[in-house]
C-alpha atoms as a PDB file:
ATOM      1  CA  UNK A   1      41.251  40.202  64.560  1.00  0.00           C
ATOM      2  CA  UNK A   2      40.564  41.061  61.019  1.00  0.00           C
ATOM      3  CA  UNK A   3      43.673  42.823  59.270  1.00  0.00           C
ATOM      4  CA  UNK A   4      43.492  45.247  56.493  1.00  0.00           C
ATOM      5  CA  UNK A   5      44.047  44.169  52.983  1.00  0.00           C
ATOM      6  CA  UNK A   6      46.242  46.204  50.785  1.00  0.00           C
ATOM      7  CA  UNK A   7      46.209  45.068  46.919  1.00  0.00           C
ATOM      8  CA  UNK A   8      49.619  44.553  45.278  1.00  0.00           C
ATOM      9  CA  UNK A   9      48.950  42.927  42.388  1.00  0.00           C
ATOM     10  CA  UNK A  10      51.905  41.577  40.178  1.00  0.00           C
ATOM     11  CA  UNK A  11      52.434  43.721  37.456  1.00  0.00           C
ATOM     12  CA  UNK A  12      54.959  41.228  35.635  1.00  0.00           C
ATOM     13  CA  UNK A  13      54.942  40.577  31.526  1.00  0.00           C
ATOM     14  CA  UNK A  14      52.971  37.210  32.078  1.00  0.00           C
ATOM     15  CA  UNK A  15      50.204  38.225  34.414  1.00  0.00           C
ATOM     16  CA  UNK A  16      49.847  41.713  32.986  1.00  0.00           C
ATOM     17  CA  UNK A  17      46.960  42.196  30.179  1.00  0.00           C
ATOM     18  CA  UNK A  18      46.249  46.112  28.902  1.00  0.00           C
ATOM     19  CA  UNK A  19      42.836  46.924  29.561  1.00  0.00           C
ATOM     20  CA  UNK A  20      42.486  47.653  25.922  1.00  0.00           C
ATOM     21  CA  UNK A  21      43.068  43.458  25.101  1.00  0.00           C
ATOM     22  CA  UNK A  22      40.591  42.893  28.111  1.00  0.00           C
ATOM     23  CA  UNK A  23      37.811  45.039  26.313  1.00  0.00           C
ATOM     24  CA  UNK A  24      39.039  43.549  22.824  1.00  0.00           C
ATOM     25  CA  UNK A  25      38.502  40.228  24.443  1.00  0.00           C
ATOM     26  CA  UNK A  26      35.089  41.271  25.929  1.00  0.00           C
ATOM     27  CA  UNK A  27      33.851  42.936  23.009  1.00  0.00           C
ATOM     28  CA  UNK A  28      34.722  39.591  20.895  1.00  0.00           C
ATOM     29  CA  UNK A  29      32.946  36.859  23.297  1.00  0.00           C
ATOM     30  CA  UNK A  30      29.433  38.637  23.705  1.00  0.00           C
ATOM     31  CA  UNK A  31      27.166  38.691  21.815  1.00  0.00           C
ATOM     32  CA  UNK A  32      24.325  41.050  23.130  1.00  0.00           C
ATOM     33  CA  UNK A  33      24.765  44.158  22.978  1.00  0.00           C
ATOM     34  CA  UNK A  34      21.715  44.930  25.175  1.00  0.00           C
ATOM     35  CA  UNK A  35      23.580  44.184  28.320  1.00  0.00           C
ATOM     36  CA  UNK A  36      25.407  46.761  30.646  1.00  0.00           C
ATOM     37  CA  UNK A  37      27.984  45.800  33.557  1.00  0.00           C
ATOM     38  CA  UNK A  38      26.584  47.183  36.844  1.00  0.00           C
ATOM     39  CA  UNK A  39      29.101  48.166  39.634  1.00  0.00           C
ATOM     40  CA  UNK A  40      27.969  46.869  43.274  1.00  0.00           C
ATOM     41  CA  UNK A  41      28.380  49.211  45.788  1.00  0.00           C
ATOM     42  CA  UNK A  42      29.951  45.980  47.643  1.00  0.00           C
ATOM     43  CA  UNK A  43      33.239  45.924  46.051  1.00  0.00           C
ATOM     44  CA  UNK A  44      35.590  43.048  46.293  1.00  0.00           C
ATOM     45  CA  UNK A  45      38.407  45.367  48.413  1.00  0.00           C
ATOM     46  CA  UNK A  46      35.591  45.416  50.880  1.00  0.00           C
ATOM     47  CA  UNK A  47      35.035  41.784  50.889  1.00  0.00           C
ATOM     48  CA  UNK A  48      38.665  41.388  50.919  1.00  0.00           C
ATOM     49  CA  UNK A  49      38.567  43.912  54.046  1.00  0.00           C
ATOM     50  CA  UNK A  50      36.251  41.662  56.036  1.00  0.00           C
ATOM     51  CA  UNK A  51      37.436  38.521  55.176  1.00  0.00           C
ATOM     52  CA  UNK A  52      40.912  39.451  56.122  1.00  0.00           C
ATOM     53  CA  UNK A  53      42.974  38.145  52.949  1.00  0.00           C
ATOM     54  CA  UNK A  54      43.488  39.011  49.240  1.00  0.00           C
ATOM     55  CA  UNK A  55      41.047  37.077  46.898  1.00  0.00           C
ATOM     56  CA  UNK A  56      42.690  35.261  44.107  1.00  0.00           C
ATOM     57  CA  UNK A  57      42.375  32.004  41.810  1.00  0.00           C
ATOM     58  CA  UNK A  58      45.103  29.094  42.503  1.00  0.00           C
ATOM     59  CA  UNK A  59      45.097  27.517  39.115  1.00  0.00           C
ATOM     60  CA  UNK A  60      45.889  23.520  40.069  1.00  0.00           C
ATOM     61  CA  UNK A  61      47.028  21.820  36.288  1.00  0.00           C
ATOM     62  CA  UNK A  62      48.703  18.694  35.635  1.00  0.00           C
ATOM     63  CA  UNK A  63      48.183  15.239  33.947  1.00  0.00           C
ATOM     64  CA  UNK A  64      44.948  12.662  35.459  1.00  0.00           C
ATOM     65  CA  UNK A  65      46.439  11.263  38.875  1.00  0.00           C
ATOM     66  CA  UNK A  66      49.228  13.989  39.308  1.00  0.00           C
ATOM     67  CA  UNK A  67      47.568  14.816  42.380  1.00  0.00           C
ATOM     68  CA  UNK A  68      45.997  18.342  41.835  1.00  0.00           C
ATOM     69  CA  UNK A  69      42.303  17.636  43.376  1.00  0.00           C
ATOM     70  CA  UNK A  70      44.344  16.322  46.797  1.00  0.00           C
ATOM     71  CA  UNK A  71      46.296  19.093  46.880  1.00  0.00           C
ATOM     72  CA  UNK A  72      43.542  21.659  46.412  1.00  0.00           C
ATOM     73  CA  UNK A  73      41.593  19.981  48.806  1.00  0.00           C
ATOM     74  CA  UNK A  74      44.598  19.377  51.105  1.00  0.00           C
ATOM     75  CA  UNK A  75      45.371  23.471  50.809  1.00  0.00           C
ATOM     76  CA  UNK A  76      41.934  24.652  51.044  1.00  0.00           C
ATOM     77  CA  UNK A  77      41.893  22.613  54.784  1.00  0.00           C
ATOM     78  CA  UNK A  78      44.853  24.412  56.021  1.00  0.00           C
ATOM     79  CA  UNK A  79      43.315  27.772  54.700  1.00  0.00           C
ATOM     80  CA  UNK A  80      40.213  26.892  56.400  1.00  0.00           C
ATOM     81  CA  UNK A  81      41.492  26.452  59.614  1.00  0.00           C
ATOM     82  CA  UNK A  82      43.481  29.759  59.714  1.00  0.00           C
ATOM     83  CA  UNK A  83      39.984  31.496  58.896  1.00  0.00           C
ATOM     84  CA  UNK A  84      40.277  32.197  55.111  1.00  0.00           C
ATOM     85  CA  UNK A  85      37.268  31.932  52.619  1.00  0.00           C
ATOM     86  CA  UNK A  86      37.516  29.246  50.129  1.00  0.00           C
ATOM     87  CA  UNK A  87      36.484  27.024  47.500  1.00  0.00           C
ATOM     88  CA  UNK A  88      37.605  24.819  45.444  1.00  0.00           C
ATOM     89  CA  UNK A  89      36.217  23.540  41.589  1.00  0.00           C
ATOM     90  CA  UNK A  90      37.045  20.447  40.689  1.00  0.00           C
ATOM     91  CA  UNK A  91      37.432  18.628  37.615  1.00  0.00           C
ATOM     92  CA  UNK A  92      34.557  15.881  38.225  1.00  0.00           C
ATOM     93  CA  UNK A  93      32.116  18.168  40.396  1.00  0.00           C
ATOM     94  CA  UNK A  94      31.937  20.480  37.892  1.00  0.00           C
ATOM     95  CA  UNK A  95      31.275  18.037  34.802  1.00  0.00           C
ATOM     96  CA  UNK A  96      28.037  17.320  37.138  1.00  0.00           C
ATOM     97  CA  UNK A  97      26.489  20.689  36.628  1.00  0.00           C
ATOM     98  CA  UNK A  98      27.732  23.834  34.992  1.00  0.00           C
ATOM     99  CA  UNK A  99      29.725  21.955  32.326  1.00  0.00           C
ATOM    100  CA  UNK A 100      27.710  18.021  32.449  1.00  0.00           C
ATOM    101  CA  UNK A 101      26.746  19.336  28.572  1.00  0.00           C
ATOM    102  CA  UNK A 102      30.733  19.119  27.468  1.00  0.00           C
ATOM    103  CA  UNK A 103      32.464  15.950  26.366  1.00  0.00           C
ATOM    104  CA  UNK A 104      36.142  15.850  25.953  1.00  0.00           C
ATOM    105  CA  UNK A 105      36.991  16.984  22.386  1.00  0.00           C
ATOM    106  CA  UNK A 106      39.650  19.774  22.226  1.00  0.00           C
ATOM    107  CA  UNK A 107      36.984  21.854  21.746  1.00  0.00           C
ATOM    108  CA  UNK A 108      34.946  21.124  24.375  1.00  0.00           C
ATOM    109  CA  UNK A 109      38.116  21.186  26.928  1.00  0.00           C
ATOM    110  CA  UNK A 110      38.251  24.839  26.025  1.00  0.00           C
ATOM    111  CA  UNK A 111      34.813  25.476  26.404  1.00  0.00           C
ATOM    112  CA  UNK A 112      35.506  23.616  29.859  1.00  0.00           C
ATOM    113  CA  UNK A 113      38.227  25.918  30.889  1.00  0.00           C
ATOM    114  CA  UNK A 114      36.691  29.072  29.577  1.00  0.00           C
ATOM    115  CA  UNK A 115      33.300  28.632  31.899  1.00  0.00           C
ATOM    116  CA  UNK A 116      35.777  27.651  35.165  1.00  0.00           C
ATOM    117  CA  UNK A 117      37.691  30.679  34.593  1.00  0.00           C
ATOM    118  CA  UNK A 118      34.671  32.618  34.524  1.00  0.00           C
ATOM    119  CA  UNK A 119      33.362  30.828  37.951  1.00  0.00           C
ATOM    120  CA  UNK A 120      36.506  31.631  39.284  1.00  0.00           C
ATOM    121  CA  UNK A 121      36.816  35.143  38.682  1.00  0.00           C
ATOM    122  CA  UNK A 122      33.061  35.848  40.446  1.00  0.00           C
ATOM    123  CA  UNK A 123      34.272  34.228  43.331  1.00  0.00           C
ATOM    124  CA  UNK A 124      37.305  36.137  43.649  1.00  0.00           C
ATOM    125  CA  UNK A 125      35.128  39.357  43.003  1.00  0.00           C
ATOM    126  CA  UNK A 126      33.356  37.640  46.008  1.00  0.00           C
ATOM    127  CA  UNK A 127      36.307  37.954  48.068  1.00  0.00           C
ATOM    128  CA  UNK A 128      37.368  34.313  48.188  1.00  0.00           C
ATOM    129  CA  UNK A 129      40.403  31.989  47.408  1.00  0.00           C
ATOM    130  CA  UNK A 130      39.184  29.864  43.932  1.00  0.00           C
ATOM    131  CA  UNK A 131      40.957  26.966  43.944  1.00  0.00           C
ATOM    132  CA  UNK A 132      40.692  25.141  40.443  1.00  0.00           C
ATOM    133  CA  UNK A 133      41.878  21.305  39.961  1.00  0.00           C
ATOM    134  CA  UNK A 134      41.389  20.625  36.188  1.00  0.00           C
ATOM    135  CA  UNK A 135      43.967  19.490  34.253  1.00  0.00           C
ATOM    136  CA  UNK A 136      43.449  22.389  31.285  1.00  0.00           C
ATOM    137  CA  UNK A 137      46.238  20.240  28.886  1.00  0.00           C
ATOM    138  CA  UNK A 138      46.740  23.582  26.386  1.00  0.00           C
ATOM    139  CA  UNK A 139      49.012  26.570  27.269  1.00  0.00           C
ATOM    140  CA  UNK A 140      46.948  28.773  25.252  1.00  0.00           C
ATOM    141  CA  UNK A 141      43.611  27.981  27.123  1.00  0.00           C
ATOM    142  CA  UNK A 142      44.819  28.515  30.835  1.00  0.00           C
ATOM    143  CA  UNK A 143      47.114  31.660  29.497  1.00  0.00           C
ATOM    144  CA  UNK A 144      43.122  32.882  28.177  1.00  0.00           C
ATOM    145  CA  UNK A 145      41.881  32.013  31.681  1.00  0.00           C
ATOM    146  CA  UNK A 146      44.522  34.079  33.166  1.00  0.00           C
ATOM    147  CA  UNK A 147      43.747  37.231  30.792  1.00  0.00           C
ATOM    148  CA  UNK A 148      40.490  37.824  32.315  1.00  0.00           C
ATOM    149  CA  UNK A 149      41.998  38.432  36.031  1.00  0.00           C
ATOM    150  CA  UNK A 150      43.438  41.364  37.140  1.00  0.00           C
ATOM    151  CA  UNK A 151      47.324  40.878  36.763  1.00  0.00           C
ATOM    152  CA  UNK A 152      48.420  38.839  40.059  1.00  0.00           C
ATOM    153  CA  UNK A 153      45.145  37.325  40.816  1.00  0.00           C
ATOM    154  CA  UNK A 154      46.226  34.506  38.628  1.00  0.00           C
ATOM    155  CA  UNK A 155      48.440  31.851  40.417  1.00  0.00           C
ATOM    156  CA  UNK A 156      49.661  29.092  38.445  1.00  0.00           C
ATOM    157  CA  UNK A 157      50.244  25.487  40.140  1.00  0.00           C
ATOM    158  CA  UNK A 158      51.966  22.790  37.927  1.00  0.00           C
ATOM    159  CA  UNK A 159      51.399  19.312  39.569  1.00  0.00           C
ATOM    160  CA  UNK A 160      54.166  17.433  38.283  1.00  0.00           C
ATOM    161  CA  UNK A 161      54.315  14.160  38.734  1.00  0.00           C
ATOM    162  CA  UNK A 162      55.779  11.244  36.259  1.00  0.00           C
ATOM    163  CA  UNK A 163      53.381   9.747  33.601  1.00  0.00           C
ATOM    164  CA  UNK A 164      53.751   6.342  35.255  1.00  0.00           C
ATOM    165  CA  UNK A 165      53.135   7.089  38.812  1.00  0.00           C
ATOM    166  CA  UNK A 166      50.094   8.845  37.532  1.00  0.00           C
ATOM    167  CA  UNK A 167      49.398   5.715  35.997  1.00  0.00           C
ATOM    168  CA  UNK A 168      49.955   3.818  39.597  1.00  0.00           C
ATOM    169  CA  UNK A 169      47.411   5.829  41.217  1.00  0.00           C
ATOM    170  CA  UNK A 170      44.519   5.716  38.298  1.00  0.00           C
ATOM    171  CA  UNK A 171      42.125   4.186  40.344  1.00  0.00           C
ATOM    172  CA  UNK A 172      39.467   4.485  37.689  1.00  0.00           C
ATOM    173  CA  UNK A 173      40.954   2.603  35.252  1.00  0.00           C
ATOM    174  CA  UNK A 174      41.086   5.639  32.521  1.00  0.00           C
ATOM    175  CA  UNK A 175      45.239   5.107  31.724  1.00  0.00           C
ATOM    176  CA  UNK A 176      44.238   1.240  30.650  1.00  0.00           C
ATOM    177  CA  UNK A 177      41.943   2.081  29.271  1.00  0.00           C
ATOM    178  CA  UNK A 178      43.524   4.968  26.978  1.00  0.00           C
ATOM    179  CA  UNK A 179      46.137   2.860  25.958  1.00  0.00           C
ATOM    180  CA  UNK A 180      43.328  -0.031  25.190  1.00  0.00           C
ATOM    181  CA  UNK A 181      42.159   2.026  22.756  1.00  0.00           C
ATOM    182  CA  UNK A 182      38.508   2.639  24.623  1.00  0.00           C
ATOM    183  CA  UNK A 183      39.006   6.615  25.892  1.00  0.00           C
ATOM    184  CA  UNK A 184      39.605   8.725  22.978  1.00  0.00           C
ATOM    185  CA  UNK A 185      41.711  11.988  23.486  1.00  0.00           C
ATOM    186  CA  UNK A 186      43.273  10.967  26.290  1.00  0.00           C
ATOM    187  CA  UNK A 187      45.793  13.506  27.516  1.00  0.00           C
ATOM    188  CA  UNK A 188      49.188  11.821  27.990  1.00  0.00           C
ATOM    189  CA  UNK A 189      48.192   8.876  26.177  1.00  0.00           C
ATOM    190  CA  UNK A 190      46.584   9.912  22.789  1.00  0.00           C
ATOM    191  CA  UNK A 191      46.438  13.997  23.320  1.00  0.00           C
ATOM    192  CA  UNK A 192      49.000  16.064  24.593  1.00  0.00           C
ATOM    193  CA  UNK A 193      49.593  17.807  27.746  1.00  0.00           C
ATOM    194  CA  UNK A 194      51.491  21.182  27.738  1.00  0.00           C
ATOM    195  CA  UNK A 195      53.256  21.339  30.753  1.00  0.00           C
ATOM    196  CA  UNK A 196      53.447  25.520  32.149  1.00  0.00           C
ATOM    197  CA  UNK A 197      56.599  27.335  31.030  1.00  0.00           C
ATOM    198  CA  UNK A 198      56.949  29.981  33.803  1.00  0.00           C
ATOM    199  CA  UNK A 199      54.191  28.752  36.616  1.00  0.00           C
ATOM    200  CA  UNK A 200      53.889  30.869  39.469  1.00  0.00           C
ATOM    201  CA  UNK A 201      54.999  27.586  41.516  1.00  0.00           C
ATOM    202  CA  UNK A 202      55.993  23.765  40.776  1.00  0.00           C
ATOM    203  CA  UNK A 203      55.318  21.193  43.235  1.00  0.00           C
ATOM    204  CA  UNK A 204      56.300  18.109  42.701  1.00  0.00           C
ATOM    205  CA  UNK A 205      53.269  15.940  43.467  1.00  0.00           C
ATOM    206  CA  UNK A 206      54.849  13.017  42.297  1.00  0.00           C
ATOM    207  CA  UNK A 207      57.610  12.575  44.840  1.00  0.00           C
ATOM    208  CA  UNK A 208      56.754  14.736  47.709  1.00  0.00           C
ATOM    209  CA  UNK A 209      54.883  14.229  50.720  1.00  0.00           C
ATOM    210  CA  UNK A 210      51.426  16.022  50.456  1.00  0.00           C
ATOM    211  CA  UNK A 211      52.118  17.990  53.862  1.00  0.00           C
ATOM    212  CA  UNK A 212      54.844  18.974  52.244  1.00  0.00           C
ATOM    213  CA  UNK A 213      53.245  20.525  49.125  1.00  0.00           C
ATOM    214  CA  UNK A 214      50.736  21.772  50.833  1.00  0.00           C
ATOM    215  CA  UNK A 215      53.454  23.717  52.808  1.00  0.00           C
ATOM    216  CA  UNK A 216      55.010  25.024  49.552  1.00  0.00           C
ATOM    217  CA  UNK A 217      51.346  26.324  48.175  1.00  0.00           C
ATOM    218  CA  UNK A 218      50.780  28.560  51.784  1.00  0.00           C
ATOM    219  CA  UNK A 219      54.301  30.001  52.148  1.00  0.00           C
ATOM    220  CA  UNK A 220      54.057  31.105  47.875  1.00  0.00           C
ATOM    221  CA  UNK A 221      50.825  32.936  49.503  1.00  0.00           C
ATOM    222  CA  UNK A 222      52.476  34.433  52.587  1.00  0.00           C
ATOM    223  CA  UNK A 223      55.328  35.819  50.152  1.00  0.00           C
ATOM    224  CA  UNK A 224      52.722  37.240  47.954  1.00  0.00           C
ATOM    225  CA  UNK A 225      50.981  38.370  51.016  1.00  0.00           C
ATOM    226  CA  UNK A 226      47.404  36.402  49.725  1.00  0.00           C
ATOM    227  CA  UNK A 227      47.288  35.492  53.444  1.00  0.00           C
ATOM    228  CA  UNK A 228      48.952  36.602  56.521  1.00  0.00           C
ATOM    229  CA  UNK A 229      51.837  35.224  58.058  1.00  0.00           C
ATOM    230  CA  UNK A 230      51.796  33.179  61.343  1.00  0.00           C
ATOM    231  CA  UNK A 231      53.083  36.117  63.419  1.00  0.00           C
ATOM    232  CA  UNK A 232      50.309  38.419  62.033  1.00  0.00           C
ATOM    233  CA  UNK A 233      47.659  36.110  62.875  1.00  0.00           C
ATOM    234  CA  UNK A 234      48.794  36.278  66.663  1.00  0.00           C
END
């Protein structure tokens, strides 16, 4: 049985952004002015309605091999099976397609971020759970993804994990590599990572059992009441 949805987005310092900033922003990122937004009569609280859960964008970030892609994945299986709309972008698929154009230069890593976000936020107008798996190194790139969602539709997952176990599970070879010289801009070898200061949630992909931190991502949803709890499902 489908439950109602009621929106109660977080309203706190970080996640907040005044519409003002949001139309600044807007105004300053495109270019035509020949363009108009046009209001569906479909609207995501609808979507929401039918798909039985909140929409929203889990934000997976941490160094190469940290774990983030497996614990999307891992998270977006669970969701599946209790019914809940998903998808998830990842890092590599996306370098395929929307963003195969981009290299790796700091600049280009923005430009990187900056399209996900905006992938993300039309599937959460969509009604779905956006699960992203990228490690976006900068603080001030993934705190300009966040400013375009509504405040609380932003969820923050640091995938911490210790430089060399990360190392330990590089089964491409890119950490050798790095430190061979031979991959340029290399975040945690030759260009930095910023780690989150205030993530909505930590998981400790390093140490932990997947199950396990796939059980911390779906009860952070169930307190933020994303998705419904086990008893509500009955």
């Amino acid at each position: 049985m489908k439950k109602n949805i009621t929106s109660t987005h977080d309203t706190s310092p970080q996640s907040s952004v005044s519409s003002s900033k949001r139309n600044e922003m807007q105004k300053n990122e495109i270019k035509s002015s020949n363009i108009k937004w046009h209001s569906a009569s479909i609207t995501r609280e609808k979507r929401e309605e039918q798909n039985g859960h909140r929409a929203c964008v889990l934000w997976f970030t941490g160094l190469s091999g940290s774990g983030k892609s497996t614990l999307a994945h891992a998270v977006e299986e669970k969701l599946h099976q209790h019914g809940c709309h998903t998808y998830v972008l990842d890092g590599d698929n996306v370098r395929h397609g929307l963003c195969s154009d981009l290299g790796f230069s700091i600049n280009d890593r923005r430009e990187n971020i900056r399209r996900i976000a905006e992938a993300a936020k039309l599937l959460t107008d969509a009604g779905i759970i956006a699960m992203t798996a990228f490690i976006s190194p900068f603080r001030d790139d993934r705190e300009r993804a966040r400013n375009i969602f509504p405040p609380g539709d932003f969820i923050e997952i640091h995938c911490t994990a210790p430089l060399e176990v990360c190392e330990s599970r590089d089964v491409k070879g890119l950490y050798q590599r790095a430190r061979a010289g031979q991959v340029k801009e290399f975040t945690g070898i030759s260009s930095p990572y910023e780690a989150p200061l205030n993530p909505e949630l930590t998981v400790n992909t390093g140490n932990l059992p997947l199950e396990t931190c796939v059980d911390q991502v779906l009860m952070m949803l169930r307190e933020r009441k994303l998705i419904a709890c086990e008893s509500e499902r009955k």
